[in-house]
C-alpha atoms as a PDB file:
ATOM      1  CA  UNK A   1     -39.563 -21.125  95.375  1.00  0.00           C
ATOM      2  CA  UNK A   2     -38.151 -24.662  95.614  1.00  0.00           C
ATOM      3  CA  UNK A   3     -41.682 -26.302  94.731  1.00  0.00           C
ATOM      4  CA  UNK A   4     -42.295 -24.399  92.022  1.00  0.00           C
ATOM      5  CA  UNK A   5     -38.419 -24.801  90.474  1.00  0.00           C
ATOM      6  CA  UNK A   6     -39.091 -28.227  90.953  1.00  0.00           C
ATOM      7  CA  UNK A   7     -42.132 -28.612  89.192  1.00  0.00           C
ATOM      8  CA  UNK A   8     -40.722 -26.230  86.425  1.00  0.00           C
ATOM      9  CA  UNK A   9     -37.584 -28.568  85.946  1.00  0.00           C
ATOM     10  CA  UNK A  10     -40.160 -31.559  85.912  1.00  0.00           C
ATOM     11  CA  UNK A  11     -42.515 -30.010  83.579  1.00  0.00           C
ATOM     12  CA  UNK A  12     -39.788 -29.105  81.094  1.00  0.00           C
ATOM     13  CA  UNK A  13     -38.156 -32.365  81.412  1.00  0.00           C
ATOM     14  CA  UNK A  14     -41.408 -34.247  80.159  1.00  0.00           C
ATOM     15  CA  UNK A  15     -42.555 -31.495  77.675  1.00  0.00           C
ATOM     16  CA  UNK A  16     -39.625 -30.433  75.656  1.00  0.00           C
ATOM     17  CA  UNK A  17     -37.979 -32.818  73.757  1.00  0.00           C
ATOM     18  CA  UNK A  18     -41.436 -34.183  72.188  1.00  0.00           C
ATOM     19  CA  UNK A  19     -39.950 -34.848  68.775  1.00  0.00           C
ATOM     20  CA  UNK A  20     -37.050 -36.833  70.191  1.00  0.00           C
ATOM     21  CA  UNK A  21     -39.369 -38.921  71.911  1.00  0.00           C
ATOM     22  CA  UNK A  22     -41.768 -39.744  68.927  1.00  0.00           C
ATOM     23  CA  UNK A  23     -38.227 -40.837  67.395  1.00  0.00           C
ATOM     24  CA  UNK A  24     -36.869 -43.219  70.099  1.00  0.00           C
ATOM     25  CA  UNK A  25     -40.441 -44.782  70.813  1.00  0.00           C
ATOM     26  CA  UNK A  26     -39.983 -47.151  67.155  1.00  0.00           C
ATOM     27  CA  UNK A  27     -37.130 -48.474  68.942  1.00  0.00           C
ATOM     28  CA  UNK A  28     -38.322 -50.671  72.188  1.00  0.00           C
ATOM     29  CA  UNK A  29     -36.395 -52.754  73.977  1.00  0.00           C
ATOM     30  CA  UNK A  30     -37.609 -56.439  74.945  1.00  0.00           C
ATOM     31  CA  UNK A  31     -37.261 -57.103  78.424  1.00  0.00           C
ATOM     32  CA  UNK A  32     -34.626 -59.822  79.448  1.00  0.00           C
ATOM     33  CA  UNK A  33     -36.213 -63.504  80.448  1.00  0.00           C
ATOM     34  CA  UNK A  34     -33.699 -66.243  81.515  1.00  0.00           C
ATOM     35  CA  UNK A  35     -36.251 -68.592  80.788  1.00  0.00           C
ATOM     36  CA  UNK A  36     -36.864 -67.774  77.263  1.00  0.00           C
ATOM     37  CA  UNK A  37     -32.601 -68.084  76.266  1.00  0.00           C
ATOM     38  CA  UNK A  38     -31.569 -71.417  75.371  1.00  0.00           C
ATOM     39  CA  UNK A  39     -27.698 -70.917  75.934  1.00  0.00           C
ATOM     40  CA  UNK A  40     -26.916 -73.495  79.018  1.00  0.00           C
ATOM     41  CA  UNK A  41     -29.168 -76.430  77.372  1.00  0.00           C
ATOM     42  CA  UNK A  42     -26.931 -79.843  76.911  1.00  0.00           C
ATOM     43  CA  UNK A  43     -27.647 -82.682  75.316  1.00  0.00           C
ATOM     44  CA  UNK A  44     -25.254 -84.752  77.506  1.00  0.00           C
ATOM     45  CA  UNK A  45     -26.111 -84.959  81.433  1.00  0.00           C
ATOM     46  CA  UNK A  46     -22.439 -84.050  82.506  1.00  0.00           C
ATOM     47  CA  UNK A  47     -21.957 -82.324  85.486  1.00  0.00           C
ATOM     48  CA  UNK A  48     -20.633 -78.713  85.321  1.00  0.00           C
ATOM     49  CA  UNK A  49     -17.794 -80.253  87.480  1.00  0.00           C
ATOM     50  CA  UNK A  50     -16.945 -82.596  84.625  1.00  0.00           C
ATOM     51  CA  UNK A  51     -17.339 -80.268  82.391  1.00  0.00           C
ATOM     52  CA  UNK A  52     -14.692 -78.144  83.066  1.00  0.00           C
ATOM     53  CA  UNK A  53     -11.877 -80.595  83.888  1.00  0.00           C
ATOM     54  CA  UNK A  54      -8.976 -80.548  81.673  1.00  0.00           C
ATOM     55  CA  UNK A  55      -9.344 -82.260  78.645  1.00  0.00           C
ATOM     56  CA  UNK A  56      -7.260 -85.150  77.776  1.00  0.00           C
ATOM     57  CA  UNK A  57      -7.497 -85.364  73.669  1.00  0.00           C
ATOM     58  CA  UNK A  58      -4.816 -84.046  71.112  1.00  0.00           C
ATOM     59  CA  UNK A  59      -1.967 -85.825  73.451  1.00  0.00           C
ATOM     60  CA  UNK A  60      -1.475 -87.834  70.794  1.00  0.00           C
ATOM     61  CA  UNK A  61       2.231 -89.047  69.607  1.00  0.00           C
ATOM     62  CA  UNK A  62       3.529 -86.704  66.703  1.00  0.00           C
ATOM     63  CA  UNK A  63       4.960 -89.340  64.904  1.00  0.00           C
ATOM     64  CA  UNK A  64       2.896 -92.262  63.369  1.00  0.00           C
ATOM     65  CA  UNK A  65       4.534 -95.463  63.714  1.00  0.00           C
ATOM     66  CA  UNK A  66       3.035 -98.111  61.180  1.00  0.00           C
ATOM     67  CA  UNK A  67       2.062-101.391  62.459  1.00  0.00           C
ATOM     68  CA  UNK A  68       4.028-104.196  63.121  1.00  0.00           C
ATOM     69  CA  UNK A  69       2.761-107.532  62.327  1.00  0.00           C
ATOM     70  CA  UNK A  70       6.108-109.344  63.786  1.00  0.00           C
ATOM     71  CA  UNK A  71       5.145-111.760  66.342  1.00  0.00           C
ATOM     72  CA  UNK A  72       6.724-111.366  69.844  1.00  0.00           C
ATOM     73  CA  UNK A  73       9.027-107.959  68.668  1.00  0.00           C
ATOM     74  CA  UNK A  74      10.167-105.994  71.264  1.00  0.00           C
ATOM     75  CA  UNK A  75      13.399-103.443  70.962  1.00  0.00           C
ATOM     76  CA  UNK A  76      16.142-104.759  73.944  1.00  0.00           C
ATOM     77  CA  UNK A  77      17.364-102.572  76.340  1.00  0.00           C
ATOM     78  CA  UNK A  78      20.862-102.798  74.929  1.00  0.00           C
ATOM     79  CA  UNK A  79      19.582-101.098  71.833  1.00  0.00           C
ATOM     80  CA  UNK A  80      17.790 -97.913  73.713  1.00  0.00           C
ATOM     81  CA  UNK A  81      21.064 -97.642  75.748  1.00  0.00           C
ATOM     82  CA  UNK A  82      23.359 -97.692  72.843  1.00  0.00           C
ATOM     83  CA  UNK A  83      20.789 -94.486  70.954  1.00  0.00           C
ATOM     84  CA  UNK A  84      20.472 -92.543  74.526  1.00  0.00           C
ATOM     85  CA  UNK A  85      24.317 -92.699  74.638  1.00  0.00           C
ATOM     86  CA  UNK A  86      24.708 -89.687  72.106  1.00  0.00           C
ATOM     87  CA  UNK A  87      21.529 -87.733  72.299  1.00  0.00           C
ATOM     88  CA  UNK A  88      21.195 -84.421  70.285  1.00  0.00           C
ATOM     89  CA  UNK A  89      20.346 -81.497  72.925  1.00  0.00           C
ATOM     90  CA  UNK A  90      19.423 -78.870  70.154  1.00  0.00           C
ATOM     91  CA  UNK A  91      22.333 -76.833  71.391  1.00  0.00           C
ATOM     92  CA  UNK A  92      23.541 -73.861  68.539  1.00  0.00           C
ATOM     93  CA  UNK A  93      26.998 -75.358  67.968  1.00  0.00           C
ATOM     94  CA  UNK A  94      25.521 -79.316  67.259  1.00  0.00           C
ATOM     95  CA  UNK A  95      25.161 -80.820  63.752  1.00  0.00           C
ATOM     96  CA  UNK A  96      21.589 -82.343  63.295  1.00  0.00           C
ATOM     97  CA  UNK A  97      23.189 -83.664  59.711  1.00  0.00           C
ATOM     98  CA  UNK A  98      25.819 -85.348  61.876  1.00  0.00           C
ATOM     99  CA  UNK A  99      23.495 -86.821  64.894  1.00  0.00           C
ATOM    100  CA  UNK A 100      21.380 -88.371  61.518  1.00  0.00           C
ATOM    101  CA  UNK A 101      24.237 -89.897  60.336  1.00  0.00           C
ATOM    102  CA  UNK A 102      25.341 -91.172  63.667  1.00  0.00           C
ATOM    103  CA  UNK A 103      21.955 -92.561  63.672  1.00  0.00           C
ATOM    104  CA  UNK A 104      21.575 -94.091  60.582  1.00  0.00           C
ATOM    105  CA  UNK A 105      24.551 -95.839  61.119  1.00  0.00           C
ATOM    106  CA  UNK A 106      23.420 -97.964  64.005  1.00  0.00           C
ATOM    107  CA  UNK A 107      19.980 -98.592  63.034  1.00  0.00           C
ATOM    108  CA  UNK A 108      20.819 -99.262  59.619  1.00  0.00           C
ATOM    109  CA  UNK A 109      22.737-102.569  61.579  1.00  0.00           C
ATOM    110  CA  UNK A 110      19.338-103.747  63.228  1.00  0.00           C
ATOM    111  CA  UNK A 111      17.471-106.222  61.753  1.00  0.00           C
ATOM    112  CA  UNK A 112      14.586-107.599  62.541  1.00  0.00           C
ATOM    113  CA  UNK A 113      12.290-110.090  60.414  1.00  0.00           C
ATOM    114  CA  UNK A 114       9.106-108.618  58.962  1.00  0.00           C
ATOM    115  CA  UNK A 115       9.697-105.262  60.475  1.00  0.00           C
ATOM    116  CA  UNK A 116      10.751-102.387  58.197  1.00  0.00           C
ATOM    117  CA  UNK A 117      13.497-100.769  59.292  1.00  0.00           C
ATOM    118  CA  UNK A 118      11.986 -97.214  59.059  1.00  0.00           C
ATOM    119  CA  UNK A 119       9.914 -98.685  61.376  1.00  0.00           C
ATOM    120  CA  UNK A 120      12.683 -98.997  64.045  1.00  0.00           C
ATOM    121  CA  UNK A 121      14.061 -95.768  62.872  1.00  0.00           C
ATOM    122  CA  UNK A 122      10.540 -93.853  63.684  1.00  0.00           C
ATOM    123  CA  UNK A 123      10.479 -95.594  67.584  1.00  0.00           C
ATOM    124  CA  UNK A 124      14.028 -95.033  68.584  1.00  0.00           C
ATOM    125  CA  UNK A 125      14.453 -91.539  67.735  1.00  0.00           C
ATOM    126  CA  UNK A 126      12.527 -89.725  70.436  1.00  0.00           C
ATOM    127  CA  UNK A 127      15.050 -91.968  72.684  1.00  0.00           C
ATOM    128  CA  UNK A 128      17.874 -90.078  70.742  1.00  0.00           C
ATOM    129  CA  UNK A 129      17.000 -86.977  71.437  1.00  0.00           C
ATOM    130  CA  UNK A 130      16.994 -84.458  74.423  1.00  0.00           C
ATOM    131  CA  UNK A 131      16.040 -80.612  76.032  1.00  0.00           C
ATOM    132  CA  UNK A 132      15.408 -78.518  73.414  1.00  0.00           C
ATOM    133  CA  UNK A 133      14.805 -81.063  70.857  1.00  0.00           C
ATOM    134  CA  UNK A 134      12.799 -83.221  73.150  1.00  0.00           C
ATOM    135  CA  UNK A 135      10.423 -80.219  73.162  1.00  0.00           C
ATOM    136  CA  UNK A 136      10.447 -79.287  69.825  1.00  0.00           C
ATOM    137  CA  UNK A 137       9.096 -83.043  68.753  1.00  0.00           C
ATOM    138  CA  UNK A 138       6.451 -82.925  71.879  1.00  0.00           C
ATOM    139  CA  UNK A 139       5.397 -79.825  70.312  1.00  0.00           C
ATOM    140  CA  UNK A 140       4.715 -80.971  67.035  1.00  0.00           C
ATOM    141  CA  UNK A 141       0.940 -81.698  65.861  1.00  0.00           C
ATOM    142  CA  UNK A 142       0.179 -85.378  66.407  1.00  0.00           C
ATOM    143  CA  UNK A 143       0.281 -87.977  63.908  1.00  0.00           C
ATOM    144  CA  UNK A 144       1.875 -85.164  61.630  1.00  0.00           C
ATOM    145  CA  UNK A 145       5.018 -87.393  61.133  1.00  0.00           C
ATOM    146  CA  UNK A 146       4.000 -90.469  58.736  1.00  0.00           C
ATOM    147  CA  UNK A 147       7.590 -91.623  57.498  1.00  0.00           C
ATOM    148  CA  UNK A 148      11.196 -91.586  58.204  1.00  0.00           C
ATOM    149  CA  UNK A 149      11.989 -88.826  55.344  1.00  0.00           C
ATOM    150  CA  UNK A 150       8.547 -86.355  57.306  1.00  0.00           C
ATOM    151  CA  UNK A 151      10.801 -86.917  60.299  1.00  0.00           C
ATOM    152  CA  UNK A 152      14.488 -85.738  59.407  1.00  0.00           C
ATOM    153  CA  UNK A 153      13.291 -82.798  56.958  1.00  0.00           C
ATOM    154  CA  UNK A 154      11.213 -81.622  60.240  1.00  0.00           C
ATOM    155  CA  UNK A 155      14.332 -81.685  61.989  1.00  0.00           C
ATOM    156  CA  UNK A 156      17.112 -80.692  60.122  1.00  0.00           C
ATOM    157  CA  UNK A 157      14.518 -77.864  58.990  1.00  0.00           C
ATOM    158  CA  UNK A 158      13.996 -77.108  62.970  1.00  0.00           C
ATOM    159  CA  UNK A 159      18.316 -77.042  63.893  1.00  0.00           C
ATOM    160  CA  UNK A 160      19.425 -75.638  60.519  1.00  0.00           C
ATOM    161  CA  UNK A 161      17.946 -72.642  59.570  1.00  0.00           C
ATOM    162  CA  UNK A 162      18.701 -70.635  56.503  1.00  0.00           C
ATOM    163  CA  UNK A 163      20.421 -68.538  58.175  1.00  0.00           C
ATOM    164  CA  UNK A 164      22.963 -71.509  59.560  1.00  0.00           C
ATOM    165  CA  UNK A 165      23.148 -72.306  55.708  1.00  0.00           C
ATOM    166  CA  UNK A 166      24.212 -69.045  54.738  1.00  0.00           C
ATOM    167  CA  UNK A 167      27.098 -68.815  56.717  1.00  0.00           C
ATOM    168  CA  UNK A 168      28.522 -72.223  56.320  1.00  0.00           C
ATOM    169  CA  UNK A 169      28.307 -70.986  52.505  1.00  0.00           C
ATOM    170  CA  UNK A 170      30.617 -68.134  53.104  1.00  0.00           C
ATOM    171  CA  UNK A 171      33.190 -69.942  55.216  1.00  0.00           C
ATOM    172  CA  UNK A 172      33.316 -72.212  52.799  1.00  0.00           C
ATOM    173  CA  UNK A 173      33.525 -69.679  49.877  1.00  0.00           C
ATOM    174  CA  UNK A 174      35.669 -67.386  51.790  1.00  0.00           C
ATOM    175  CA  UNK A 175      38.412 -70.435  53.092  1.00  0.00           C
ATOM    176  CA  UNK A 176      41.565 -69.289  53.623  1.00  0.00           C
ATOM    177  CA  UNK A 177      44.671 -71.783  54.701  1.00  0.00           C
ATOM    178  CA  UNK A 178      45.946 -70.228  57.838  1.00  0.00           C
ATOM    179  CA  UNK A 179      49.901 -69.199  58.338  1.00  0.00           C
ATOM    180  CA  UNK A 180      50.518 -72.011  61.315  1.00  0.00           C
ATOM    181  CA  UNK A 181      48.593 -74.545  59.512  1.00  0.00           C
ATOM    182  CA  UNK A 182      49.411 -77.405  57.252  1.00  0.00           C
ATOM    183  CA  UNK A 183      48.398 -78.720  53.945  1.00  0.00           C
ATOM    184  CA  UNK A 184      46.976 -82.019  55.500  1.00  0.00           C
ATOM    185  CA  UNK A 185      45.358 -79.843  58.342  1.00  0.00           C
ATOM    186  CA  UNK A 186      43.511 -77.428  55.998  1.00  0.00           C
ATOM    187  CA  UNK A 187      42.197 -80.498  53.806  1.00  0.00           C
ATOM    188  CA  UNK A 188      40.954 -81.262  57.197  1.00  0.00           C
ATOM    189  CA  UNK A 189      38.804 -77.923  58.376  1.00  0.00           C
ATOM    190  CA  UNK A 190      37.838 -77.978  54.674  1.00  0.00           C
ATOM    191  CA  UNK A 191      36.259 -81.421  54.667  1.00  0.00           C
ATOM    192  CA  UNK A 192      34.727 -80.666  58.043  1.00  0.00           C
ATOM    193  CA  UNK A 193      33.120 -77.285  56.755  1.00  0.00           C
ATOM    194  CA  UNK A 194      31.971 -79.189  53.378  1.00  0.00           C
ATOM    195  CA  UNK A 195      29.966 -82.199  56.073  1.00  0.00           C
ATOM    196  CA  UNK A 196      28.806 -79.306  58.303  1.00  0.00           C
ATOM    197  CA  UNK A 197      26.878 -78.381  55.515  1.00  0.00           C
ATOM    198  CA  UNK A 198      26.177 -81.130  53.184  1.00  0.00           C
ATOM    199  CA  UNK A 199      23.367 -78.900  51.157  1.00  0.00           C
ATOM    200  CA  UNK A 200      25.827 -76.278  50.077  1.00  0.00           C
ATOM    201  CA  UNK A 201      25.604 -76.672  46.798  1.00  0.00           C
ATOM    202  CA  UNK A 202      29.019 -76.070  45.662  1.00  0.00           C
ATOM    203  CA  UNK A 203      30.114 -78.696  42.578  1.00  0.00           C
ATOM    204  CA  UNK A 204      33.263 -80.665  43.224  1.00  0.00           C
ATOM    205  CA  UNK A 205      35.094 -78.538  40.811  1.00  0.00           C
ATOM    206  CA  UNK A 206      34.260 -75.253  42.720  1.00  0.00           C
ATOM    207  CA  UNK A 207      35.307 -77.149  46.157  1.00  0.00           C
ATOM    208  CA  UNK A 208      38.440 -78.225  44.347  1.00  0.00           C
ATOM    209  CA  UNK A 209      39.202 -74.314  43.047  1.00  0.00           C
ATOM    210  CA  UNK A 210      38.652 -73.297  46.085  1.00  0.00           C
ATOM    211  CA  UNK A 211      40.931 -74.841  47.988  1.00  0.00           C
ATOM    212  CA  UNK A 212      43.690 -74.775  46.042  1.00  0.00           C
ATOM    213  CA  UNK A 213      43.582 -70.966  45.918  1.00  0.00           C
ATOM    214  CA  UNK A 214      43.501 -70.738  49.670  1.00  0.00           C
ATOM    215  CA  UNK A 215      46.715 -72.674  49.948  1.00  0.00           C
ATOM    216  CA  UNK A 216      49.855 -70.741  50.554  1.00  0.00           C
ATOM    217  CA  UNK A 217      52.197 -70.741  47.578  1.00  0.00           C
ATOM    218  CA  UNK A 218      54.893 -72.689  48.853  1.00  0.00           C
ATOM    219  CA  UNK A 219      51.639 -75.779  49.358  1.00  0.00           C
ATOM    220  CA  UNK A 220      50.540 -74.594  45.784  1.00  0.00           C
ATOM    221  CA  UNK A 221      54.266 -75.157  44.183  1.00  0.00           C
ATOM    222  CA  UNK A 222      54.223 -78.325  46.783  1.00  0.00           C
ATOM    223  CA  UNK A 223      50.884 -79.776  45.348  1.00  0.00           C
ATOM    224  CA  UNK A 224      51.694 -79.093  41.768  1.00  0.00           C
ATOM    225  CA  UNK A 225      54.923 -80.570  42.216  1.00  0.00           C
ATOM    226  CA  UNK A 226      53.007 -84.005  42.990  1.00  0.00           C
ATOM    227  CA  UNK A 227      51.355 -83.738  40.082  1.00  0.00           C
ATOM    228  CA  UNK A 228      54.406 -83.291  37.904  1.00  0.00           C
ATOM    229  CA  UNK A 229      53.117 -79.880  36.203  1.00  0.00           C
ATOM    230  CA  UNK A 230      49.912 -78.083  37.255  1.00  0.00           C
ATOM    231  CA  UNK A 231      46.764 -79.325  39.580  1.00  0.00           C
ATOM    232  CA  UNK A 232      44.424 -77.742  36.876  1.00  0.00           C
ATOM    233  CA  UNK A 233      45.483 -80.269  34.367  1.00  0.00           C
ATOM    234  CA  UNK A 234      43.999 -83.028  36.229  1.00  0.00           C
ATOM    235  CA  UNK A 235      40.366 -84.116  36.020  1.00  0.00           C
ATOM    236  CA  UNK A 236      38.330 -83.259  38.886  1.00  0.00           C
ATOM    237  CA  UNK A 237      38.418 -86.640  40.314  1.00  0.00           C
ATOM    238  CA  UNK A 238      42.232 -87.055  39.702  1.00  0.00           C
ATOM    239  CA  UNK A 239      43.096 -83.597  41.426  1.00  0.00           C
ATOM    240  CA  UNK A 240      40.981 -85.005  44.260  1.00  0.00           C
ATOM    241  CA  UNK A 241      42.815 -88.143  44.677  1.00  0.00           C
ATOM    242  CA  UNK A 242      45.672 -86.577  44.560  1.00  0.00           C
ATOM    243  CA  UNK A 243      45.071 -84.082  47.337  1.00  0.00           C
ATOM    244  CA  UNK A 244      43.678 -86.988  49.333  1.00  0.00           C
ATOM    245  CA  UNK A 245      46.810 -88.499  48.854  1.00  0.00           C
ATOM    246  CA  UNK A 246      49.285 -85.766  49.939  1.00  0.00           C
ATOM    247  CA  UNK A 247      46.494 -85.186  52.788  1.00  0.00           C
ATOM    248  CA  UNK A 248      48.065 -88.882  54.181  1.00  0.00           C
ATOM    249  CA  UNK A 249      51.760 -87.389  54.608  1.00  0.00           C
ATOM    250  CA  UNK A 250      51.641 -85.346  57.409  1.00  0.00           C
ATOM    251  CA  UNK A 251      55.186 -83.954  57.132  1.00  0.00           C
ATOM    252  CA  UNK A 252      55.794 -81.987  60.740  1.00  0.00           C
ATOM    253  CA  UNK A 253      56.838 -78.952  60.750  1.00  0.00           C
ATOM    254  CA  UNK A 254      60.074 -77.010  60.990  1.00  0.00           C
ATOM    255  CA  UNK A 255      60.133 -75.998  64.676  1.00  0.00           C
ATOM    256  CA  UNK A 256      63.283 -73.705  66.497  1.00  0.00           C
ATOM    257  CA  UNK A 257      65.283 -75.951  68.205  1.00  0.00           C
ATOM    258  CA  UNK A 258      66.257 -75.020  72.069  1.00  0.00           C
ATOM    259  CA  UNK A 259      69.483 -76.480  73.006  1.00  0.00           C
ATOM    260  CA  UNK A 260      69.529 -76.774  76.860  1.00  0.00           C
ATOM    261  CA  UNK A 261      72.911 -76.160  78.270  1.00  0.00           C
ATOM    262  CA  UNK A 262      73.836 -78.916  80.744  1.00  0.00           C
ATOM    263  CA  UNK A 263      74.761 -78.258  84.044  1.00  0.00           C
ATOM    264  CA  UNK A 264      76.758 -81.754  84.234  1.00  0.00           C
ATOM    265  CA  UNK A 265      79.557 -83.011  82.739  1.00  0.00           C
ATOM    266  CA  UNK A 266      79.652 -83.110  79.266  1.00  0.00           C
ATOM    267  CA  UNK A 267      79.174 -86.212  76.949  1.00  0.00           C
ATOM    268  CA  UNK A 268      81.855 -88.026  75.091  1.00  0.00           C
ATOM    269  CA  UNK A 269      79.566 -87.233  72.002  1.00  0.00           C
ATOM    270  CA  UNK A 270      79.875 -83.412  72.423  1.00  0.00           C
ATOM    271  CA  UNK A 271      82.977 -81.099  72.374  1.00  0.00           C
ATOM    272  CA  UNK A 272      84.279 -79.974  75.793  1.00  0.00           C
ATOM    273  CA  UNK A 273      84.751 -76.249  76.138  1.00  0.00           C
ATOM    274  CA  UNK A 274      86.301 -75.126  79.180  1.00  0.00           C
ATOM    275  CA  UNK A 275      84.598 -71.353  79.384  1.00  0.00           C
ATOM    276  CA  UNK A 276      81.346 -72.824  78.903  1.00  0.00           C
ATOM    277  CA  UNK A 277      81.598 -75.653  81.919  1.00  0.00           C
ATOM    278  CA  UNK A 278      83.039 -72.764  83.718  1.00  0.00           C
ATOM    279  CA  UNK A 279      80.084 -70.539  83.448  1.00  0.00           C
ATOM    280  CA  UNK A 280      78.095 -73.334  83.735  1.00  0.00           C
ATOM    281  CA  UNK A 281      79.719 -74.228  87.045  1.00  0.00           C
ATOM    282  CA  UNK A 282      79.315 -70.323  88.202  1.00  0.00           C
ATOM    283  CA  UNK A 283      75.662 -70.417  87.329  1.00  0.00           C
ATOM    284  CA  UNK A 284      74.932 -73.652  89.078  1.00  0.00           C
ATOM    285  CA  UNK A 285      76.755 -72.212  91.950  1.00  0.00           C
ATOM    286  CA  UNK A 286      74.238 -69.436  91.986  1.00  0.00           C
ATOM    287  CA  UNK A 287      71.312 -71.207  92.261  1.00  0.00           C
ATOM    288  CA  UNK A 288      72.259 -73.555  95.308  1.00  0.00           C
END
């Protein structure tokens, strides 16, 4: 019985599916030679050890510094320690616009002969920066930076985002003067709002409008006052002087005033009341 199941299951195997077979028999499969494949021929004679180290191209600089045909330039020490004083970190609550006006201002006082000074700009600002920014320029593509303008679009792009721009737009738009707070200190927080974000936008006449509707009335009647009439019958530039102006007089405020109760004698200069110096006298008794 188990020869002749065998041979059955072998027979039928083999036999039945004659058609299928006919089919798949177009179809034949090459056999696999290494020798005929051409996938591991080099035209270099590397080693396979050298082959796979690390490569060391595309380390290349991001920013392209143009060359300098000065003889004998070099940039002092002095210098790099006065830009690494104040580096830029990339932190969320730091100005790029301010850190490039920080550093315009002392490279725009360097001068050397026959060396552009966008030159010196493009080699001192990787000194200037720090952490997160540091890495942001390392990550750039090399020699993607060709001029001074490439470089602070790239940043101020990187640390001001649209979304930074949109809500420097509504603090500014929304400004209120708040109830502990004085004309020449709103001017102030206004001014600093209007150089946080010096793409707003905003003409002078809509700054202008803007603050002086956020101003209490009592700085309203005070600034029209100056004036001798109304603010809005000033040009733009006048009103501005003007505010500028009143900005300079910072007038403190009116503040309770504690009188202290001395526990000594009192002064020729003030009146002598006996029931007072004698509850004085009880008090100080108290408290020894």
């Amino acid at each position: 019985m188990r020869t002749r199941s065998s041979s059955n299951l072998i027979f039928e195997s083999s036999t039945t599916p004659k058609r299928r077979n006919r089919r798949c028999s177009k179809q034949r499969v090459e056999p696999f030679s290494l020798e005929e494949t051409s996938v591991v021929t080099m035209a270099d004679q590397h080693t396979m050890a050298e082959l796979l180290q690390a490569r060391t191209e595309g380390y290349g600089d991001a920013i392209v510094i143009p060359a300098i045909l000065a003889e004998n330039f070099e940039l002092k020490h002095g210098l790099l320690n006065l830009v690494t004083s104040k580096q830029f970190y990339g932190f969320e609550k730091e100005d790029p616009h301010a850190h490039i006006r920080w550093f315009n201002k002392i490279t725009s006082t360097i001068k050397y002969k026959d060396v552009p000074n966008s030159s010196i700009k493009l080699m001192l600002f990787p000194f200037s920066i720090e952490g997160a920014a540091r890495i942001w320029l390392e990550k750039e593509p090399p020699r993607s930076i060709l001029t001074w303008e490439d470089l602070v679009s790239k940043f101020i792009n990187q640390f001001f985002p649209p979304s930074k721009t949109t809500n420097l737009r509504n603090e500014i738009t929304n400004f209120q003067q708040r109830f502990d707070e004085s004309f020449c200190e709103a001017w102030d927080r206004f001014k600093d709002l209007l150089r946080a974000c010096p793409h707003h936008g905003f003409t002078e006449l809509h700054q202008l409008n803007t603050f002086y509707n956020a101003l209490t009335p009592t700085d309203q009647d005070s600034l029209n006052a100056a004036v001798g009439g109304n603010l809005l019958t000033k040009t733009p530039r006048d009103a501005l002087a003007i505010i500028e102006n009143k900005s300079k007089v910072r007038n403190s405020r009116n503040k309770p005033v504690v009188t202290k109760v001395s526990m000594n004698a009192p002064s020729s200069s003030t009146p002598y009341f006996p029931e007072i110096a004698a509850l004085a006298d009880a008090v100080k008794a108290m408290l020894l």
